[in-house]
C-alpha atoms as a PDB file:
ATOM      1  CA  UNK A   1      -7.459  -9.626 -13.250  1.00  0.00           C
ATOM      2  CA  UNK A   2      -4.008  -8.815 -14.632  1.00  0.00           C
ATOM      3  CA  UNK A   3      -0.699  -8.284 -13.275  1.00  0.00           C
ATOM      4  CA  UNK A   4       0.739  -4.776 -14.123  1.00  0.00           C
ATOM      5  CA  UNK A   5       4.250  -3.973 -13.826  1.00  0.00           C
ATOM      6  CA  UNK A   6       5.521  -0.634 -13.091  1.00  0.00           C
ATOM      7  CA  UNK A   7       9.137  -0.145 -13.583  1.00  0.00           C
ATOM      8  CA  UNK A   8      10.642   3.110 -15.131  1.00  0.00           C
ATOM      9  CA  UNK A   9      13.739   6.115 -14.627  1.00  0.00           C
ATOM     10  CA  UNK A  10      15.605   5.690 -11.377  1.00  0.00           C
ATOM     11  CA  UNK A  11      13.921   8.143  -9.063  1.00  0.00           C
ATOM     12  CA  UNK A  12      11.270   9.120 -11.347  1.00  0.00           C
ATOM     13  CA  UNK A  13       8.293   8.400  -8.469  1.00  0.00           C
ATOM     14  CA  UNK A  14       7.435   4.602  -9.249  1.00  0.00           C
ATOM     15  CA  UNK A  15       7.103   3.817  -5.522  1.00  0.00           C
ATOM     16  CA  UNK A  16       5.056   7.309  -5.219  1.00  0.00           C
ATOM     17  CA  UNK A  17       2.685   5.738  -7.676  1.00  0.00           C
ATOM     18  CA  UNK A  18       2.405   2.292  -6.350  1.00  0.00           C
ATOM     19  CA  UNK A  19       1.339   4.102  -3.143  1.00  0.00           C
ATOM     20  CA  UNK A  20      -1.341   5.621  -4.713  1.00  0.00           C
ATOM     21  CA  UNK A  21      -2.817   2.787  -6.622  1.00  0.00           C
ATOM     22  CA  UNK A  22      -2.591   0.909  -3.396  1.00  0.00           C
ATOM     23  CA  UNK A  23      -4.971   3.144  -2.014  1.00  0.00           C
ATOM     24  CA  UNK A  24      -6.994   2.822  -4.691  1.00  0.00           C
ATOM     25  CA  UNK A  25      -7.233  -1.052  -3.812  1.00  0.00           C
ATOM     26  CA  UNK A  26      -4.277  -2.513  -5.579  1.00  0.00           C
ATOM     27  CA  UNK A  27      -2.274  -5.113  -3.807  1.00  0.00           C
ATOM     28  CA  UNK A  28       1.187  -4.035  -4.506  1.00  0.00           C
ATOM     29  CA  UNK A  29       4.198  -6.348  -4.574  1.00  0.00           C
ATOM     30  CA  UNK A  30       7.894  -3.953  -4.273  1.00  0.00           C
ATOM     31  CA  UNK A  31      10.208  -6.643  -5.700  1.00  0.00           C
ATOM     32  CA  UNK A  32      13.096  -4.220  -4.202  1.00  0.00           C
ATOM     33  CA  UNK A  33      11.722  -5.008  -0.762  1.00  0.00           C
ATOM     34  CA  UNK A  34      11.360  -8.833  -1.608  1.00  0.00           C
ATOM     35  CA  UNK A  35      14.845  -8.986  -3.244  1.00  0.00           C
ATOM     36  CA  UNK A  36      16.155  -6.989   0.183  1.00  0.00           C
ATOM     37  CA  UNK A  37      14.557  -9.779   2.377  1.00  0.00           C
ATOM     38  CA  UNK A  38      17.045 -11.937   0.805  1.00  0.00           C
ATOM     39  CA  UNK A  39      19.656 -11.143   2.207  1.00  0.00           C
ATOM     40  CA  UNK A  40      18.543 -12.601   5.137  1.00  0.00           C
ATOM     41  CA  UNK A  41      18.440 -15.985   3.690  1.00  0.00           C
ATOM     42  CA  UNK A  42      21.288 -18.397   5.005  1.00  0.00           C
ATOM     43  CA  UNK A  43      21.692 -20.025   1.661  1.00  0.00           C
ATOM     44  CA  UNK A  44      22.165 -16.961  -0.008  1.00  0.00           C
ATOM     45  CA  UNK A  45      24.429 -15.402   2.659  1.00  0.00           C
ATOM     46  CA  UNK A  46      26.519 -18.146   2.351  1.00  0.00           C
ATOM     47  CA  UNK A  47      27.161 -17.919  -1.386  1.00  0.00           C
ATOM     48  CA  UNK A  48      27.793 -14.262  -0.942  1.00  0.00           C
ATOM     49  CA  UNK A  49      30.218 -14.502   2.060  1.00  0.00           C
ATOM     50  CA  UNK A  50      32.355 -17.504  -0.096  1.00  0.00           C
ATOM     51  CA  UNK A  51      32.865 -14.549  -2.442  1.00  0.00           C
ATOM     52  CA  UNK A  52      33.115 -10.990  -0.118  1.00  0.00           C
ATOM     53  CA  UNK A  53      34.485 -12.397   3.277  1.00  0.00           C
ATOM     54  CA  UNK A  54      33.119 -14.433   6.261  1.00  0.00           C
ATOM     55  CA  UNK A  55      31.321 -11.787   8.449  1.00  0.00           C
ATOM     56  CA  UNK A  56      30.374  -9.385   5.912  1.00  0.00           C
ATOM     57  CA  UNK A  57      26.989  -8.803   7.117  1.00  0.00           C
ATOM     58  CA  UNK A  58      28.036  -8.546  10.617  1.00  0.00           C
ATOM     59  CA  UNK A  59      26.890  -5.433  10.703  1.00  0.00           C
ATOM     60  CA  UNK A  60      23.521  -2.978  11.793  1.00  0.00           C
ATOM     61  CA  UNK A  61      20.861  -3.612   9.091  1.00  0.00           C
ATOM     62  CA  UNK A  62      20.764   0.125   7.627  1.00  0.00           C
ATOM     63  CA  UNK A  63      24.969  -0.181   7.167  1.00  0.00           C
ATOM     64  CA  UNK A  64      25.029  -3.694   5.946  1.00  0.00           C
ATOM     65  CA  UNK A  65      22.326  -2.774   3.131  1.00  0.00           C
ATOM     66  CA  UNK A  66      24.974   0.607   2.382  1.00  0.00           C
ATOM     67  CA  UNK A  67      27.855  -2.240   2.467  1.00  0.00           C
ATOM     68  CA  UNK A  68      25.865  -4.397  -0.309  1.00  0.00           C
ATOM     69  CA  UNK A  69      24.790  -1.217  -2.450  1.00  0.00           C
ATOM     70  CA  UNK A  70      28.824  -0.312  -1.982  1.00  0.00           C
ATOM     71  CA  UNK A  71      29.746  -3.498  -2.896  1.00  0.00           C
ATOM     72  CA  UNK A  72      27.405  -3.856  -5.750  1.00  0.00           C
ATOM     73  CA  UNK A  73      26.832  -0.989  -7.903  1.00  0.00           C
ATOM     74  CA  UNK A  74      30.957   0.253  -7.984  1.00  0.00           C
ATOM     75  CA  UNK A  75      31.827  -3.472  -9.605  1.00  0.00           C
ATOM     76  CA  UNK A  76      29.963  -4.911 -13.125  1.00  0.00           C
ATOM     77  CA  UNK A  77      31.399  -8.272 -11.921  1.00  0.00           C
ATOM     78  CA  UNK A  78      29.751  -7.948  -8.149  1.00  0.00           C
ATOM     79  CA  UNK A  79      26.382  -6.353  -9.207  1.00  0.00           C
ATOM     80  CA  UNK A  80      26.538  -9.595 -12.193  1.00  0.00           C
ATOM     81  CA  UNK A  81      27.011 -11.655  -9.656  1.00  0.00           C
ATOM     82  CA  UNK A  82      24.472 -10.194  -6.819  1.00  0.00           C
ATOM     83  CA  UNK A  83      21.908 -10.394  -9.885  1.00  0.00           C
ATOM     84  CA  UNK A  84      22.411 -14.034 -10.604  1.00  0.00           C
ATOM     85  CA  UNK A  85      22.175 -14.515  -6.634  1.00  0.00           C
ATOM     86  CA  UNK A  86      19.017 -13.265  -6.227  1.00  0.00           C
ATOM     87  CA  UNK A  87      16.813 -12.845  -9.775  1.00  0.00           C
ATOM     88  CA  UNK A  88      15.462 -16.402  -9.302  1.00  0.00           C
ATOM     89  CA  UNK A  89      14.201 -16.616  -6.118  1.00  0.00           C
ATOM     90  CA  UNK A  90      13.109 -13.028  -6.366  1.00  0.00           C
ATOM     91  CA  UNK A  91      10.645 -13.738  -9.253  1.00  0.00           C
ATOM     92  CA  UNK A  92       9.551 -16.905  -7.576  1.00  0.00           C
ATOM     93  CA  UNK A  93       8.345 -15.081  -4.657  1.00  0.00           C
ATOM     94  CA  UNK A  94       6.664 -11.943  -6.904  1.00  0.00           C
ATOM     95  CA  UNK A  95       4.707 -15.078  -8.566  1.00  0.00           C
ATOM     96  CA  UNK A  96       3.858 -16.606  -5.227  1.00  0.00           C
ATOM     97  CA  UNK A  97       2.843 -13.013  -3.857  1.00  0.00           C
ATOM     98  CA  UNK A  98       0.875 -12.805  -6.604  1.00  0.00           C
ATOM     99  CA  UNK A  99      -1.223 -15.957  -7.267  1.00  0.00           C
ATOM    100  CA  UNK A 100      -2.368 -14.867  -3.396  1.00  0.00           C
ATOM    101  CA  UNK A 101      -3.342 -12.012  -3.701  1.00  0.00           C
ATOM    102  CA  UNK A 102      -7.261 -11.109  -4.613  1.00  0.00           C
ATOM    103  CA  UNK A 103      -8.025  -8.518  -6.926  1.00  0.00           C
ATOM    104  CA  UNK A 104      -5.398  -6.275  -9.439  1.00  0.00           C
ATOM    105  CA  UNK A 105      -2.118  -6.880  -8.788  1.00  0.00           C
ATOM    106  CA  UNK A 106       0.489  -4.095  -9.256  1.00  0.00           C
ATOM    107  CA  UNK A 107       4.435  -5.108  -9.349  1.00  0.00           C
ATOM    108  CA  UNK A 108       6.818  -2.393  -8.795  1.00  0.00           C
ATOM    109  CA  UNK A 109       9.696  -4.375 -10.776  1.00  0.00           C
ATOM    110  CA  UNK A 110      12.935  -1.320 -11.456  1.00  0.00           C
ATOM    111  CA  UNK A 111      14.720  -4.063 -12.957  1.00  0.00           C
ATOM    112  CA  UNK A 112      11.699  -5.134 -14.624  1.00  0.00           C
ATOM    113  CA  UNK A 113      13.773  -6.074 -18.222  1.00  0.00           C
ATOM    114  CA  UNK A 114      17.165  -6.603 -16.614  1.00  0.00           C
ATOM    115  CA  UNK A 115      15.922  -9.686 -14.578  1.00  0.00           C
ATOM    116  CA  UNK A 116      13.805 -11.075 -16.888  1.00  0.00           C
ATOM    117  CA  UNK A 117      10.230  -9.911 -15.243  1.00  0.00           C
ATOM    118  CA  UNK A 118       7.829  -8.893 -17.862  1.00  0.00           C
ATOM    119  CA  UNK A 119       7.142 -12.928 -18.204  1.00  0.00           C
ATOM    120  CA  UNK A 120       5.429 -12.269 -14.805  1.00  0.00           C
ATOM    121  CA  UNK A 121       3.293  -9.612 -15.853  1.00  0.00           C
ATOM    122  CA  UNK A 122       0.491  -9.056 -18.876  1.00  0.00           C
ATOM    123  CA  UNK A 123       0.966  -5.236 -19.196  1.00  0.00           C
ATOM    124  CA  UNK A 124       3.894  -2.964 -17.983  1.00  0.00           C
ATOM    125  CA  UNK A 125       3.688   0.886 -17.499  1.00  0.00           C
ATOM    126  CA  UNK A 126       7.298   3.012 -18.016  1.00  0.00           C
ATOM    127  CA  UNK A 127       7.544   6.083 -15.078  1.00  0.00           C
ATOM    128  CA  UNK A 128       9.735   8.513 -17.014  1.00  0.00           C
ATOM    129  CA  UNK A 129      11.298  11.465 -15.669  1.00  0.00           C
ATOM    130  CA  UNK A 130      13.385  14.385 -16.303  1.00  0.00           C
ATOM    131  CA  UNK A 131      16.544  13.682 -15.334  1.00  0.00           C
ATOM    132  CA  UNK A 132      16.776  17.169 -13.805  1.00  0.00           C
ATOM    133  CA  UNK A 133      13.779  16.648 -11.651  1.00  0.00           C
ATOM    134  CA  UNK A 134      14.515  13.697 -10.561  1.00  0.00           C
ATOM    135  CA  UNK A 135      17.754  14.897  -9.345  1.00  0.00           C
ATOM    136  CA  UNK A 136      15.929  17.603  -7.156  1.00  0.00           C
ATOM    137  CA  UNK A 137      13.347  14.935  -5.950  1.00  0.00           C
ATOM    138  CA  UNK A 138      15.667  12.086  -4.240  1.00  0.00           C
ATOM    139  CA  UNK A 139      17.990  15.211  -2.523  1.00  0.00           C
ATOM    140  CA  UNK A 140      16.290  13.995   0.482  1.00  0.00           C
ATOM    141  CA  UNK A 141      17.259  10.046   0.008  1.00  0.00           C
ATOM    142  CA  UNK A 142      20.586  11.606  -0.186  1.00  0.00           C
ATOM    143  CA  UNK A 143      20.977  10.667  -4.160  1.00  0.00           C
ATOM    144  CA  UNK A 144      23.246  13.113  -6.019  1.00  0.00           C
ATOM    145  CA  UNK A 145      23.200  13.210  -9.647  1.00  0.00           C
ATOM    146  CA  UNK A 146      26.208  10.704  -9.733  1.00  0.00           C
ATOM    147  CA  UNK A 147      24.508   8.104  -7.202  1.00  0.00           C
ATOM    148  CA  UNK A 148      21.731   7.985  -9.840  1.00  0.00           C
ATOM    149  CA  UNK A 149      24.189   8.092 -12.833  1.00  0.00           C
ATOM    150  CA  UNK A 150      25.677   5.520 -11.009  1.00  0.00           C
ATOM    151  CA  UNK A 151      23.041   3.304 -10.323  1.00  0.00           C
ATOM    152  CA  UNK A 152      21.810   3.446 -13.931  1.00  0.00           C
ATOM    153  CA  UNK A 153      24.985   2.686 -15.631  1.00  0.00           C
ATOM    154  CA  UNK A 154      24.275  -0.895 -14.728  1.00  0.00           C
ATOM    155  CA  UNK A 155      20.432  -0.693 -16.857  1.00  0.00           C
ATOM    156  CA  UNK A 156      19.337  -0.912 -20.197  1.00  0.00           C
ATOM    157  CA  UNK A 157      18.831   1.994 -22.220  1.00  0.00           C
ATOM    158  CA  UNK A 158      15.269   4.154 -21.216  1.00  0.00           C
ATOM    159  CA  UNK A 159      14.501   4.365 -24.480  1.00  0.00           C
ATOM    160  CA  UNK A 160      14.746   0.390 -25.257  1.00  0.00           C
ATOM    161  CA  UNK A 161      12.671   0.098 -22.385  1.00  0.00           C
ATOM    162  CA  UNK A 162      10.109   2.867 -22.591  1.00  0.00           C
ATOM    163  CA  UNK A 163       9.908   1.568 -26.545  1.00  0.00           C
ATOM    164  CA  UNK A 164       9.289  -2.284 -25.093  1.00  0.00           C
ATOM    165  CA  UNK A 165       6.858  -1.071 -22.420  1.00  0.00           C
ATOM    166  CA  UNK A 166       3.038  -1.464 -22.713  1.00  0.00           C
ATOM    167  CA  UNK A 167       2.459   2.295 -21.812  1.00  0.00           C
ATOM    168  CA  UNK A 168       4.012   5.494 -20.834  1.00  0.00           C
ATOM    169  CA  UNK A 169       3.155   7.864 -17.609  1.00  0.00           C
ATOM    170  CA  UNK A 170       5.346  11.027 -17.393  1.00  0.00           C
ATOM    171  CA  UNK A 171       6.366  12.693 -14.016  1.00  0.00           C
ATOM    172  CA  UNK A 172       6.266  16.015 -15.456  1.00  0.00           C
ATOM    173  CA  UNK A 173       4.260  18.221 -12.763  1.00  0.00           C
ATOM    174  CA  UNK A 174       3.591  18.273  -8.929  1.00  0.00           C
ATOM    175  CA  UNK A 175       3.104  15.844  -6.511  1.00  0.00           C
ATOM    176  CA  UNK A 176      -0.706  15.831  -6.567  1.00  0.00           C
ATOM    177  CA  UNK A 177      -0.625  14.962 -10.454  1.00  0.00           C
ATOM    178  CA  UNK A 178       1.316  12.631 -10.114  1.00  0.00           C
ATOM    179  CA  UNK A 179      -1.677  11.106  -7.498  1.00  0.00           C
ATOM    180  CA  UNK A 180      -3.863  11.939 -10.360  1.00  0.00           C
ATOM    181  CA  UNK A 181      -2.087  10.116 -12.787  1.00  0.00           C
ATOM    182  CA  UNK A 182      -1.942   7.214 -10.737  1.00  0.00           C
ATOM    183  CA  UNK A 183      -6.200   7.420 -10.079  1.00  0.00           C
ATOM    184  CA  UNK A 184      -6.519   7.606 -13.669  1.00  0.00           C
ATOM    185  CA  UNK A 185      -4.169   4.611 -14.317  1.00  0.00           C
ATOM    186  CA  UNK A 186      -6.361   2.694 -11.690  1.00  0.00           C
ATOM    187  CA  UNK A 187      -9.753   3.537 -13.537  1.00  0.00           C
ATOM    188  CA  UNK A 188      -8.796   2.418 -16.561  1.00  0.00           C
ATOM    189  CA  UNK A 189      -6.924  -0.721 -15.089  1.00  0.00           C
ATOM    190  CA  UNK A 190     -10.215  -1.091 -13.729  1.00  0.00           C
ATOM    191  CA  UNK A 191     -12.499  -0.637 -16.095  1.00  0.00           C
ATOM    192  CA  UNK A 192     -10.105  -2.948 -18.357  1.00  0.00           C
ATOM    193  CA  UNK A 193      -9.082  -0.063 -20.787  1.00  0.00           C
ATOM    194  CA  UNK A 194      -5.229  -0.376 -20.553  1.00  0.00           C
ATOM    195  CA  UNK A 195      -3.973   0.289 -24.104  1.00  0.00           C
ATOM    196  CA  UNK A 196      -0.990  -1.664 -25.261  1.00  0.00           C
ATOM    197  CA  UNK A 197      -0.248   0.892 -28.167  1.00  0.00           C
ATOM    198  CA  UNK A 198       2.596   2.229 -26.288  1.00  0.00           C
ATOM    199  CA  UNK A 199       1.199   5.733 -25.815  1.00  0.00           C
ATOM    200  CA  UNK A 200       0.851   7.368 -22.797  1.00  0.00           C
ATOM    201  CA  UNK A 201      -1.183   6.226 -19.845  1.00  0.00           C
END
């Protein structure tokens, strides 16, 4: 069975859709929560201390994460370097995840093209979103329009990456078809109809 990445806008409902498909039996891999667990790695807290101070992550887990998104996404040099850190052994453990797992794999992957990821995966999908709407849908994460300005200024271009991605599913309506969209993703992942044309899903 293949290995579909899902990467897309910043706040345009990727983990929303992962959810869904994992209902529908999908064993989903969030490389954000794999590249988090990191941090907790001595080797890696080492290298990153050497460069941002001895006791940097002396700190409650919630505030040290705020520290390293701080840290990361106000510098091009840090979030360069953070990326470098962690890319590697991030994919590595995505693969390992993933040659474990029984049945469809999905990989939620944001950085999907930035790190190098689509060699993991045989088909990616692009969640695209109004940048409007996904303003009004991460108010409660606390993400103003500039945190998601700001968090995208370090990406590549949506449209490279929407025109380099397998398919195309547009958060353009409510909640529930958004679900939908997901269900109907999963039947034709399923039924091995995925279309590589670069239309929508």
């Amino acid at each position: 069975m293949p290995i579909v990445g899902v990467t897309g806008d910043v706040g345009a409902g990727k983990s929303a859709l992962c959810g869904e498909l994992a209902k529908c039996g999908a064993h989903v891999i969030d490389a954000d929560s794999v590249a988090r667990a990191l941090w907790d790695d001595p080797e890696i807290r080492r290298k990153a201390e050497e460069r941002w101070g001895k006791g940097f992550f002396d700190a409650p887990r919630k505030e040290m994460y705020a520290k390293i998104a701080a840290k990361i996404f106000g510098d091009d040099a840090e979030y360069d370097f953070a990326s470098k850190l962690l890319h590697k052994k991030t994919m590595e453990n995505i693969l390992s995840q993933a040659r474990s797992a029984g049945g469809v794999v999905v990989a939620e992957i944001p950085l999907l093209y930035e790190g190098g990821y689509e060699k993991l995966v045989d088909f990616v999908v692009y969640a695209a979103c109004g940048f409007e709407k996904r303003v009004g849908r991460n108010a409660k994460r606390s993400w103003s329009a500039d945190e998601i300005e700001r968090r995208e200024a370090h990406l590549l271009p949506r449209e490279e990456k929407i025109a380099r991605a397998d398919c195309l599913l547009v958060n353009d309506g409510s909640e529930e078809e958004w679900r939908e969209k997901a269900r109907s993703l999963w039947r034709k992942i399923s039924e091995g109809e995925l279309d590589k044309s670069g239309a929508s899903c």
